[in-house]
Protein backbone atom coordinates (compact mmCIF):
# COMPACT_ATOMS: atom_id res chain seq x y z
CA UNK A 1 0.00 0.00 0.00
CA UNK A 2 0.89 3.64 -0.51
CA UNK A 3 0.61 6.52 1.53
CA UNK A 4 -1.67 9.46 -0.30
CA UNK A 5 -3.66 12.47 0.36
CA UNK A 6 -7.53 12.55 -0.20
CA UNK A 7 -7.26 13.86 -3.63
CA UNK A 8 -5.85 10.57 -4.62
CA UNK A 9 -7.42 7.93 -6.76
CA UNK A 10 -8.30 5.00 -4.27
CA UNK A 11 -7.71 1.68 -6.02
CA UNK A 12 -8.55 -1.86 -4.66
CA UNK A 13 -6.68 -5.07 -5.98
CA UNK A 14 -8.59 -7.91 -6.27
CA UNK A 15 -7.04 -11.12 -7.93
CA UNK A 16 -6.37 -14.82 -6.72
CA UNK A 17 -2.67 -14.57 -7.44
CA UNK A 18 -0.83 -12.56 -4.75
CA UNK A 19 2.21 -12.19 -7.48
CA UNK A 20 -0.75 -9.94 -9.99
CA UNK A 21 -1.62 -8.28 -6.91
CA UNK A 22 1.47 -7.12 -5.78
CA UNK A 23 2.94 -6.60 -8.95
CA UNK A 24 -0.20 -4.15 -9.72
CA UNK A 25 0.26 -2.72 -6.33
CA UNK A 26 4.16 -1.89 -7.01
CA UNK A 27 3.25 -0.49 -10.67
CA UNK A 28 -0.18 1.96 -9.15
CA UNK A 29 2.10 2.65 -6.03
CA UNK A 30 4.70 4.65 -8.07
CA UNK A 31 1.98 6.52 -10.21
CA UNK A 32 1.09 10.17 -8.85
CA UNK A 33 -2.22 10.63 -7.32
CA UNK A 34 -2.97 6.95 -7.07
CA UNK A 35 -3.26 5.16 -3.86
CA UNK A 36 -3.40 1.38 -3.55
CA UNK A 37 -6.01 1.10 -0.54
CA UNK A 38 -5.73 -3.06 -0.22
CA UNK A 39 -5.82 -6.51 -1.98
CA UNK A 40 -8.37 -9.24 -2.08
CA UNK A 41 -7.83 -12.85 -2.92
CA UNK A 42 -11.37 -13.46 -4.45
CA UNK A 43 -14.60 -11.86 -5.17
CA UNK A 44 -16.21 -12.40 -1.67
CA UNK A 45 -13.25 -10.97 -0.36
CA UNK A 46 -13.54 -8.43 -2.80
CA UNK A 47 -17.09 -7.63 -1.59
CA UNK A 48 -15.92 -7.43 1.72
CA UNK A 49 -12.69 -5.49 1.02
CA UNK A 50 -14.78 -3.04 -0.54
CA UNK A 51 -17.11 -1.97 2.05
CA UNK A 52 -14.54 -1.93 4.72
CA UNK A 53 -12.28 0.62 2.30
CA UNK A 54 -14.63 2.04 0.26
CA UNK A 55 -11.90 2.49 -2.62
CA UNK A 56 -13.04 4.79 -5.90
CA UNK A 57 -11.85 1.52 -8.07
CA UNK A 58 -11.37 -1.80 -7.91
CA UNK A 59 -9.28 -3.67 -10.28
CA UNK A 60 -11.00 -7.11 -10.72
CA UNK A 61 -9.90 -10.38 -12.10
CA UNK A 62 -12.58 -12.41 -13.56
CA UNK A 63 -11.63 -16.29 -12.72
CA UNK A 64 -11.44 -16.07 -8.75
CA UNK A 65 -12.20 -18.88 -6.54
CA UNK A 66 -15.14 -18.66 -4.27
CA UNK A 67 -16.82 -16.13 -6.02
CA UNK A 68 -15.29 -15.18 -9.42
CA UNK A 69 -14.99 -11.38 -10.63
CA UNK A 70 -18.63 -11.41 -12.82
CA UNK A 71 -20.43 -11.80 -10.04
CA UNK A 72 -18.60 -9.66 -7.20
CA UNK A 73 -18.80 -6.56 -10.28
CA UNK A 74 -22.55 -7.28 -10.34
CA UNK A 75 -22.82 -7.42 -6.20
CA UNK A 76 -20.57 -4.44 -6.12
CA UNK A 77 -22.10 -1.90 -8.67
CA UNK A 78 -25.44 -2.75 -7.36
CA UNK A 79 -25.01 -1.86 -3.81
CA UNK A 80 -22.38 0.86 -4.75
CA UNK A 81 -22.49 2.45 -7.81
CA UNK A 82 -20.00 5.03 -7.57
CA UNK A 83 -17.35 2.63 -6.96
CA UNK A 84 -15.94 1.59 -10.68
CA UNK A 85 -14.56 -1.64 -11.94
CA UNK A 86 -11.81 -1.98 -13.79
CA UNK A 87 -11.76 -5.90 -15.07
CA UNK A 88 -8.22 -7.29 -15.32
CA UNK A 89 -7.78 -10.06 -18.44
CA UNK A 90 -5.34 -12.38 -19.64
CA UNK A 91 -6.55 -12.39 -22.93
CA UNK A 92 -7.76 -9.63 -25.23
CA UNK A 93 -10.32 -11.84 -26.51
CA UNK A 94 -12.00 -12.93 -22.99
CA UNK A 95 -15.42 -14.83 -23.26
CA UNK A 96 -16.50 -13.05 -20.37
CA UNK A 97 -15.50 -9.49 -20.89
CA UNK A 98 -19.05 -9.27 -22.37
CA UNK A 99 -20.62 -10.62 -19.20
CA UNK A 100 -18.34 -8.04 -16.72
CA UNK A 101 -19.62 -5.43 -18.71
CA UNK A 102 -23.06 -6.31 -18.57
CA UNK A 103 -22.59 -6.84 -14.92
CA UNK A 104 -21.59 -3.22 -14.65
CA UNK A 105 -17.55 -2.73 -15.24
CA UNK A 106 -16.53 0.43 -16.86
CA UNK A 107 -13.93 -1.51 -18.89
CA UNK A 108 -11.23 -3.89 -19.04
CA UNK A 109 -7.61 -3.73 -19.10
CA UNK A 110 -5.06 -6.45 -20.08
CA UNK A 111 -3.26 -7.79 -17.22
CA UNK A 112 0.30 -7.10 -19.51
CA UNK A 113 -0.67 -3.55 -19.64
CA UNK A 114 2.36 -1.09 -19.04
CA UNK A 115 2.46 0.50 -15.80
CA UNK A 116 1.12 3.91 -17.97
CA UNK A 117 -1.15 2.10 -18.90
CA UNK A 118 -2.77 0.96 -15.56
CA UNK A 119 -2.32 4.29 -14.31
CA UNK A 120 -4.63 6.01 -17.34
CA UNK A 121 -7.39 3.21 -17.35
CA UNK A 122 -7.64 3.40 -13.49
CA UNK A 123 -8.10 7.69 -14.23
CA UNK A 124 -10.30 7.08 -16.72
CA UNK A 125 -12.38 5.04 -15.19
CA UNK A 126 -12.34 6.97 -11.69
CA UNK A 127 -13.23 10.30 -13.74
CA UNK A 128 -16.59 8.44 -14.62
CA UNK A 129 -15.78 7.72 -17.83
CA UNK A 130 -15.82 4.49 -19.38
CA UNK A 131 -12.98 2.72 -20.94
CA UNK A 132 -14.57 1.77 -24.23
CA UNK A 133 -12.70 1.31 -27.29
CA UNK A 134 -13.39 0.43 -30.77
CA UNK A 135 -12.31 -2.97 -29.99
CA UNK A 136 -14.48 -3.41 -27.27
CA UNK A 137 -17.50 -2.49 -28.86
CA UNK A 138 -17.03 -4.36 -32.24
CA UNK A 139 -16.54 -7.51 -29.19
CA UNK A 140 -20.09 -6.34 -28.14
CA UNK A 141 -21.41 -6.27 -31.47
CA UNK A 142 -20.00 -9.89 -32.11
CA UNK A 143 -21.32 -11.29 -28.66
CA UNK A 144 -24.38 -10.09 -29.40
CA UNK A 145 -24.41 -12.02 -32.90
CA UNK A 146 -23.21 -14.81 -31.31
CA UNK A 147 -26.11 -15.06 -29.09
CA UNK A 148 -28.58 -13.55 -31.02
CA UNK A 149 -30.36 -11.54 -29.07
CA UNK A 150 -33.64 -10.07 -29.22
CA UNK A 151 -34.41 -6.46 -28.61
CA UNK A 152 -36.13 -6.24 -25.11
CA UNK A 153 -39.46 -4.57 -25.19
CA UNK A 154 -39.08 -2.06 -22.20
CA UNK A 155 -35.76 -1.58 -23.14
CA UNK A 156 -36.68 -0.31 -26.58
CA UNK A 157 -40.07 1.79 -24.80
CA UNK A 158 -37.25 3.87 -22.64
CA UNK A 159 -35.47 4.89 -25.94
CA UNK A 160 -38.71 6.96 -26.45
CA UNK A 161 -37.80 9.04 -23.85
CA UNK A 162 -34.42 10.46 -25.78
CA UNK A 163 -34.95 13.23 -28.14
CA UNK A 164 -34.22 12.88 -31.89
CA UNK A 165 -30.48 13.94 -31.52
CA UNK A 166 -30.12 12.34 -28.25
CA UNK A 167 -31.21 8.85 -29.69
CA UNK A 168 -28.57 9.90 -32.69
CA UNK A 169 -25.62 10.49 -30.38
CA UNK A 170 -26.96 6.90 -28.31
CA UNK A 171 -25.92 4.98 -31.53
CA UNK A 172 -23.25 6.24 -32.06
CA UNK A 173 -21.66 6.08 -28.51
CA UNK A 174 -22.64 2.42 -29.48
CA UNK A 175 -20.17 2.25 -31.92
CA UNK A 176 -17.33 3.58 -29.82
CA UNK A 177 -17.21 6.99 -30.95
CA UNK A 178 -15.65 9.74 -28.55
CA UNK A 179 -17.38 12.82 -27.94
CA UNK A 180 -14.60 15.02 -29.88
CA UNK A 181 -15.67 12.26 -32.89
CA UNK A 182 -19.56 12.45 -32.65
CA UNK A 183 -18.75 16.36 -32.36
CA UNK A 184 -17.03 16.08 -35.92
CA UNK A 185 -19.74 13.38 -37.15
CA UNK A 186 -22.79 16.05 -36.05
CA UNK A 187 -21.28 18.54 -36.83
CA UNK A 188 -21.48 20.32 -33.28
CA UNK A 189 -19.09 21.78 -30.86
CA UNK A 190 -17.94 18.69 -28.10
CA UNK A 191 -19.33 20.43 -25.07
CA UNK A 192 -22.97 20.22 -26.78
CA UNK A 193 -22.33 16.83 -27.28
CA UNK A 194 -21.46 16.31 -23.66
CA UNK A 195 -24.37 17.75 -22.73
CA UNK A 196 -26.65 15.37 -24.77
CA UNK A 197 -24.50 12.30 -23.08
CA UNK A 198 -25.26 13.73 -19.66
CA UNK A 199 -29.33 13.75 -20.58
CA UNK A 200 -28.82 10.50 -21.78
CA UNK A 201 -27.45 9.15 -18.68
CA UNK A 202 -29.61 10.64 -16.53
CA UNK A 203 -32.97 9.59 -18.81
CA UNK A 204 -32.08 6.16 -19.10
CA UNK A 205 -30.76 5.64 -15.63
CA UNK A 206 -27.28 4.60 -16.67
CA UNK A 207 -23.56 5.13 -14.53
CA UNK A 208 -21.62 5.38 -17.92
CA UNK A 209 -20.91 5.14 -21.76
CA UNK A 210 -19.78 0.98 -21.31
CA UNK A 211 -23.55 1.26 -19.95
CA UNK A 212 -25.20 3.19 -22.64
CA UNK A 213 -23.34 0.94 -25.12
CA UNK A 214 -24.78 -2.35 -24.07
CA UNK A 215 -28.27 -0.42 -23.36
CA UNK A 216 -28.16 0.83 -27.38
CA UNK A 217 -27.88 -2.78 -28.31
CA UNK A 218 -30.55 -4.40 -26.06
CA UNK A 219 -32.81 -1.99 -26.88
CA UNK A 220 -32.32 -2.54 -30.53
CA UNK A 221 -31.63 0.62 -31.43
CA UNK A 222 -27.77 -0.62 -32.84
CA UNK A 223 -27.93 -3.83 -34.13
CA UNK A 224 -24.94 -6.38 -34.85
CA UNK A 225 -26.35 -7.07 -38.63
CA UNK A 226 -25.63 -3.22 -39.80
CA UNK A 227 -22.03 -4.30 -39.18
């Protein structure tokens, strides 16, 4: 652990193996404004880890014994929703990065990620944004194929609420565009587009753009086949 002030970014390591644990602890340690808080061996101690510390992010592995990372993101967000999770992975294309989303991570970060990095993800994530790439959406978009889903009726009733251009800049968070990029696309300065995000949010009940994402594509409103 670290010693920080209370600006810092409060980060919880949770992962089965104590040499990914403290090697993430070393790499977070000697970032500024970053504060590793603790370390949890699995997702119930994870659960418990979190309540006792009450970190701004937890960095979670998704194979844990006892209770494995899908499930302690799901238990976590739910109770706490201001708390983000950041879900660690071995392999870029990880079955159940789809699942930890859905659960309610912000993102996902590759356990061989530089200690740079770690250090931006965590930020990004800890700012409220959501660490969403291209590359994770086009995963979504392929999950979704995969298990063909069908557009969920309430889902698609609570797009109604979204203006024209809000529903517009929904989609096209959906496919991974920043705000500087659906700016350019709309033709609009970024802060107006922030704005609309914000509304979105806040209509649709969401905690972030990994959210809004998966929301776009349950609701039918993006679908996998105009890929």
């Amino acid at each position: 652990m670290t010693s920080g002030t209370s600006a810092d970014i409060r980060v919880l390591i949770a992962d089965d193996q104590q040499m990914v644990r403290q090697g993430f602890s070393v790499l977070l340690g000697a970032q500024p404004g970053i504060e590793v808080v603790g370390q949890a061996v699995d997702g119930l101690d994870a659960i418990a880890k979190v309540d006792e510390l009450v970190p701004d992010v937890v960095l979670m592995d998704i194979r844990m014994p006892e209770l494995g990372g899908i499930e302690a993101t799901r238990r976590i967000t739910g109770e706490r929703p201001e708390i983000r999770v950041l879900v660690l992975t071995t392999f870029d294309l990880d079955e159940y990065v789809y699942e930890a989303l859905r659960a309610g991570a912000s993102g996902f970060l590759l356990k061989d990620a530089s200690a740079e990095q770690l250090a931006e993800a965590v930020r990004v994530v800890a700012a409220g944004d959501a660490l969403l790439a291209p590359g994770i959406t086009r995963r979504l978009i392929a999950e979704f194929s995969r298990l063909d889903h069908r557009p969920r009726a309430p889902l698609k009733t609570r797009v109604g609420e979204l203006t024209e251009r809000e529903t517009e800049v929904l989609a096209l968070i959906a496919q991974g565009l920043s705000n500087a990029e659906i700016a350019g696309r709309l033709v609009v300065a970024e802060q107006t587009v922030k704005t609309h995000v914000g509304r979105i949010l806040v209509k649709l009940g969401l905690r972030d753009r990994t959210q809004a994402a998966v929301f776009a594509y349950e609701s039918g409103l993006v679908r996998p086949s105009g890929y």
